[in-house]
Protein backbone atom coordinates (compact mmCIF):
# COMPACT_ATOMS: atom_id res chain seq x y z
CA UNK A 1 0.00 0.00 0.00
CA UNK A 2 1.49 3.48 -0.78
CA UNK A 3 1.89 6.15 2.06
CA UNK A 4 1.72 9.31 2.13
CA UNK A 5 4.39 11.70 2.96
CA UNK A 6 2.92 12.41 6.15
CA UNK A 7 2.81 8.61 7.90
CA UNK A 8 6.31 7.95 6.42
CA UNK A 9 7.18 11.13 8.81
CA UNK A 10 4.90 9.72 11.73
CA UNK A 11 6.37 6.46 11.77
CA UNK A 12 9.83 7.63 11.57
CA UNK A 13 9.60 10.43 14.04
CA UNK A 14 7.65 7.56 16.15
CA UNK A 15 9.99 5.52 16.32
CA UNK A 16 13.03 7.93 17.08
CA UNK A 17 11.32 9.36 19.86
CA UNK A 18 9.99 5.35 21.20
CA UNK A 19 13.95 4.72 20.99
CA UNK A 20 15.12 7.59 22.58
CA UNK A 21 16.94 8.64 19.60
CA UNK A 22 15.12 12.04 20.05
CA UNK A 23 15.16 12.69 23.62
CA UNK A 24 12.37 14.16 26.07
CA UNK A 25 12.38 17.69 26.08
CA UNK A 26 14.38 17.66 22.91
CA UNK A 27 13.20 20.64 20.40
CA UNK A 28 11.96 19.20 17.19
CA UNK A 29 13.22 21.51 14.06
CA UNK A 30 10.55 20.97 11.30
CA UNK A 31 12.43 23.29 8.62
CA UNK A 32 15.01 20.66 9.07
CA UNK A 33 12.36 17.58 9.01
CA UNK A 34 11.06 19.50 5.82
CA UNK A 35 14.71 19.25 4.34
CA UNK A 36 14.90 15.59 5.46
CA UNK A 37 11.76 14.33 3.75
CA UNK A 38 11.93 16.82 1.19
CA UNK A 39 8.50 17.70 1.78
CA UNK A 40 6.94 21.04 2.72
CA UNK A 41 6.06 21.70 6.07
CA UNK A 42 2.60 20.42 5.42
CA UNK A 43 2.73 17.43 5.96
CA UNK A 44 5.49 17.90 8.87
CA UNK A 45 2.98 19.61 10.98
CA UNK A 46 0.38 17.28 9.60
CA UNK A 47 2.54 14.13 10.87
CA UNK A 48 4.01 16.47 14.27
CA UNK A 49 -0.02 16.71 15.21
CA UNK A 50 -0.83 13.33 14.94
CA UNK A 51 2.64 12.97 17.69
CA UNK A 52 0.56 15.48 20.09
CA UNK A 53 -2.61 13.49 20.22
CA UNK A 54 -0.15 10.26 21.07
CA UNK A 55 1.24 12.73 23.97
CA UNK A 56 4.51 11.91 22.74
CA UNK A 57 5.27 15.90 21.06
CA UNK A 58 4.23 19.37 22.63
CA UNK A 59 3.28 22.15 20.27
CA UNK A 60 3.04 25.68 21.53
CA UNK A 61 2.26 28.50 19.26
CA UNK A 62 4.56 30.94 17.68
CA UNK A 63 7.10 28.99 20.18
CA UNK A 64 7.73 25.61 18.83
CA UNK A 65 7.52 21.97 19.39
CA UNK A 66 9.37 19.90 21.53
CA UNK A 67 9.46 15.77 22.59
CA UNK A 68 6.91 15.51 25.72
CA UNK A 69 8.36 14.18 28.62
CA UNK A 70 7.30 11.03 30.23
CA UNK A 71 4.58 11.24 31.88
CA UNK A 72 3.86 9.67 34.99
CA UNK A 73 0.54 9.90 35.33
CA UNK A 74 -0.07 8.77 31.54
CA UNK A 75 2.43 5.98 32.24
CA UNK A 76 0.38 4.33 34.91
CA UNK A 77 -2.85 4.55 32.95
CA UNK A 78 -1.19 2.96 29.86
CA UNK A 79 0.27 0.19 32.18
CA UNK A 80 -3.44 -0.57 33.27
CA UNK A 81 -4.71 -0.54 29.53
CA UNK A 82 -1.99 -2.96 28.62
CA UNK A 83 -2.39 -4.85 31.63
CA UNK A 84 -6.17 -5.81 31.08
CA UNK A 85 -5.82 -6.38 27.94
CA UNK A 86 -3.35 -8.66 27.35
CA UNK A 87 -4.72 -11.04 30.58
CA UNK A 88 -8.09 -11.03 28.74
CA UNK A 89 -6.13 -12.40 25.70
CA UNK A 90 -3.90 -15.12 28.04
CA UNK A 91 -7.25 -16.22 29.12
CA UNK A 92 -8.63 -16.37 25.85
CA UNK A 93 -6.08 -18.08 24.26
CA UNK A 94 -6.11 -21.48 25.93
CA UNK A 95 -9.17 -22.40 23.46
CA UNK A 96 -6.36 -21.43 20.26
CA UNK A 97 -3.01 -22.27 21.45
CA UNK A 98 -1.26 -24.82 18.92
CA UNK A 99 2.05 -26.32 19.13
CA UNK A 100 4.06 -24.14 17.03
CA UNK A 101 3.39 -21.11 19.46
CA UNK A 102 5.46 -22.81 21.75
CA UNK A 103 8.21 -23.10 18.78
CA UNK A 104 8.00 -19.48 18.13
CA UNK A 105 8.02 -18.64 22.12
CA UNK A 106 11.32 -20.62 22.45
CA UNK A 107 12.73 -18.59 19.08
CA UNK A 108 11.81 -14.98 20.19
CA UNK A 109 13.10 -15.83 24.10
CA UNK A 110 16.60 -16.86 22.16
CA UNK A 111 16.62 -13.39 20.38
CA UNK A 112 15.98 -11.74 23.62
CA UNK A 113 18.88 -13.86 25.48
CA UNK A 114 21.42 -12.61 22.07
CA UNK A 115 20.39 -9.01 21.91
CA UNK A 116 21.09 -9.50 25.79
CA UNK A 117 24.77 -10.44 25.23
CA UNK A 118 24.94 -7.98 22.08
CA UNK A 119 23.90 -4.78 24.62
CA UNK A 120 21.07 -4.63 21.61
CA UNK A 121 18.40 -2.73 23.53
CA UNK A 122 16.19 -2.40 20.86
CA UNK A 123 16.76 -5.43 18.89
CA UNK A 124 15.72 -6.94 22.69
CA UNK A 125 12.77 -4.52 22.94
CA UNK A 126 11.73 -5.65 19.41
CA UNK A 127 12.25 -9.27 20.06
CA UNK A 128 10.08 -8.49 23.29
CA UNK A 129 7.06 -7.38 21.43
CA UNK A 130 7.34 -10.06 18.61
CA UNK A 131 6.86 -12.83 21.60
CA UNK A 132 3.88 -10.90 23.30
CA UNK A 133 2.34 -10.29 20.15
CA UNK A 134 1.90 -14.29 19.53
CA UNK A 135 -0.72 -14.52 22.25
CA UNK A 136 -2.90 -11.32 19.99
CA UNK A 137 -1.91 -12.83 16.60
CA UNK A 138 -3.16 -16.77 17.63
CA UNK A 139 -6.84 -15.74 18.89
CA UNK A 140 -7.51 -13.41 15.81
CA UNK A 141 -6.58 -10.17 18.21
CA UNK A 142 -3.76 -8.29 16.11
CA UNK A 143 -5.92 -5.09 16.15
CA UNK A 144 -5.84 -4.68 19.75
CA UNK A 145 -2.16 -5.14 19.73
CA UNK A 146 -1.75 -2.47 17.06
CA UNK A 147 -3.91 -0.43 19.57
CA UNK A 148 -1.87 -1.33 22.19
CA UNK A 149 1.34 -0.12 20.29
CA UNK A 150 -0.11 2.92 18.89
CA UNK A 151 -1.73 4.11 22.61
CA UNK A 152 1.25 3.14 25.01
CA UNK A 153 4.39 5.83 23.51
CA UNK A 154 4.81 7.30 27.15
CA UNK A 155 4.91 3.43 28.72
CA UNK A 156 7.32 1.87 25.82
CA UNK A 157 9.74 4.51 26.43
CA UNK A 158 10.07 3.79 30.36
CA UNK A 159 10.13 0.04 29.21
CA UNK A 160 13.44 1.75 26.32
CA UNK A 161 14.92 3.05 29.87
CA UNK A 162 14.15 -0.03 32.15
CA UNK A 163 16.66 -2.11 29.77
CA UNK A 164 19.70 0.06 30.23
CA UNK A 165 19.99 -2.78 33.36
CA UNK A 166 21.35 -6.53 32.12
CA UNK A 167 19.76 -7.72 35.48
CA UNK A 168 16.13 -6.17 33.74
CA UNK A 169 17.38 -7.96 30.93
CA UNK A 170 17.61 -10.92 32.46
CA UNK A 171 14.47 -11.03 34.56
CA UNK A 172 12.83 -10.12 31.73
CA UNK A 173 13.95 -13.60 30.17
CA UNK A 174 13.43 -15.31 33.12
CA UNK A 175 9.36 -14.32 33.49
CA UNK A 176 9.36 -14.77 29.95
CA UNK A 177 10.71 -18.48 30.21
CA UNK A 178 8.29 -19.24 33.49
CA UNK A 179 5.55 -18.07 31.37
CA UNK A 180 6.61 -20.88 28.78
CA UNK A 181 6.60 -23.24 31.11
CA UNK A 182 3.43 -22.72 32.22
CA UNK A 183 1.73 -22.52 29.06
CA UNK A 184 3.24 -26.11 27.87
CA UNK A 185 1.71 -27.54 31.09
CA UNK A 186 -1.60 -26.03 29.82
CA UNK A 187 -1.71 -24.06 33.30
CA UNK A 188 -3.84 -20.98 32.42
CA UNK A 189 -4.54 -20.25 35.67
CA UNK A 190 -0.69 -19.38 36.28
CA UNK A 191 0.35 -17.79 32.86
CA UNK A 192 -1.92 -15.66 33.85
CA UNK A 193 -0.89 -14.46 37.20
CA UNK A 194 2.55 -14.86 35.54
CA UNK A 195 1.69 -12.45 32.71
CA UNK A 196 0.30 -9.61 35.84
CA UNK A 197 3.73 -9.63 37.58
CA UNK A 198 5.87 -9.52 34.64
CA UNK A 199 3.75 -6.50 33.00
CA UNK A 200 3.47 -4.60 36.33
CA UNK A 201 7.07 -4.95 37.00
CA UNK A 202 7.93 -1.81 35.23
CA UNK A 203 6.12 0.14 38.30
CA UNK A 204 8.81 -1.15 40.55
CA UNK A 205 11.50 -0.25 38.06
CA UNK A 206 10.36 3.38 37.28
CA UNK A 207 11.30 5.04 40.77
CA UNK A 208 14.91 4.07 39.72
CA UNK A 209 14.61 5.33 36.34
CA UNK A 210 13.07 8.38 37.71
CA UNK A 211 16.21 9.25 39.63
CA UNK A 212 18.53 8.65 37.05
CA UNK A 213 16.96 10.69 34.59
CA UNK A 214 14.91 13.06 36.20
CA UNK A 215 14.69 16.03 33.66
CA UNK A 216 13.01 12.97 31.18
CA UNK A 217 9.89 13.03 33.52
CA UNK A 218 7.02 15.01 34.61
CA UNK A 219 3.97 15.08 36.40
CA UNK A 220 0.39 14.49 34.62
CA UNK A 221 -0.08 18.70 34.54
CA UNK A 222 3.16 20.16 34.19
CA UNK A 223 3.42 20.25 30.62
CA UNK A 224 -0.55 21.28 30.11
């Protein structure tokens, strides 16, 4: 399918500030975007917008636009809309899970586990997501992962920060592995439980994360 000017600029601006490659607070230039894409600024502000109602850019006025901080607040309500979501689907998918998921469980955990001993954050982040998507993609669900990707920016870039630790790395694989288990022995009952302490780990982690990067952050009504 052909894209327009505009998503090709979404997607890539997305994903630079998701990685961190465009940090929070950073100012956004879009004369220089404009150059980049060789576009006018059209579809630059067209794309930038689109970033504001994802709270992941703030536009002011006559001033500028800059990469939102993380937002705490928005954070914790993303973590609960993830969260409820994806046990609905762990429950769900006991009536759809086939063999091969288990394969494919195995092969993302070993990308993890590589990107772990690479320092490949984001080829460990990606692998990550591939695994959790399996669960959405078996029971027919792929549209609420997209939604889940689309409507979590503020809580996938405190995940980007929670993996600068190999031991988050690593307990990452372990949960990931216990979950495994658990789903070969057809025990639904404690994937799921499983599945809530792995997601809701990243609450524990972000009081660190806070502290080491404290001008990344804000409160829910500091940058309104």
């Amino acid at each position: 399918m052909r894209r327009t000017s505009s998503e090709t600029i979404y997607d890539t601006l997305k994903d630079e500030i998701i990685f961190l490659r465009r940090k929070p607070g950073e100012e956004i230039d879009q004369d220089e975007i404009s150059k980049r894409f060789d576009v006018s600024r059209s579809p630059v502000r067209d794309a930038l917008m689109r970033l504001r109602s994802d709270a992941l850019v703030v536009m002011r006025p006559q001033r500028g636009c800059w990469v939102s901080r993380i937002d705490l607040g928005r954070v914790d309500d993303e973590c609960f809309f993830r969260l409820a979501l994806e046990k609905s689907v762990i429950e769900r998918y006991r009536t759809f899970m086939k063999p091969s998921d288990i394969t494919r469980l195995e092969y993302f955990i070993a990308l993890q586990k590589e990107a772990m001993e690479a320092c490949d954050t984001v080829g460990f982040y990606n692998a990550d997501d591939d695994m959790h998507a399996i669960f959405f993609e078996a029971t027919g669900l792929m549209r609420i992962w997209q939604l889940i990707l689309r409507e979590t920016g503020n809580h996938r870039r405190v995940r980007i920060l929670s993996m600068g630790s190999r031991d988050v790395l690593q307990k990452n694989i372990n949960q990931h592995e216990e979950l495994m288990e658990a789903l070969k022995k057809k025990d639904f009952t404690l994937a799921v439980t499983l599945e809530t302490e792995h997601l809701s780990k990243l609450k524990y982690e972000t009081d660190v994360i806070v502290e080491s990067h404290p001008e990344y952050f804000i409160n829910r009504t500091d940058e309104e």
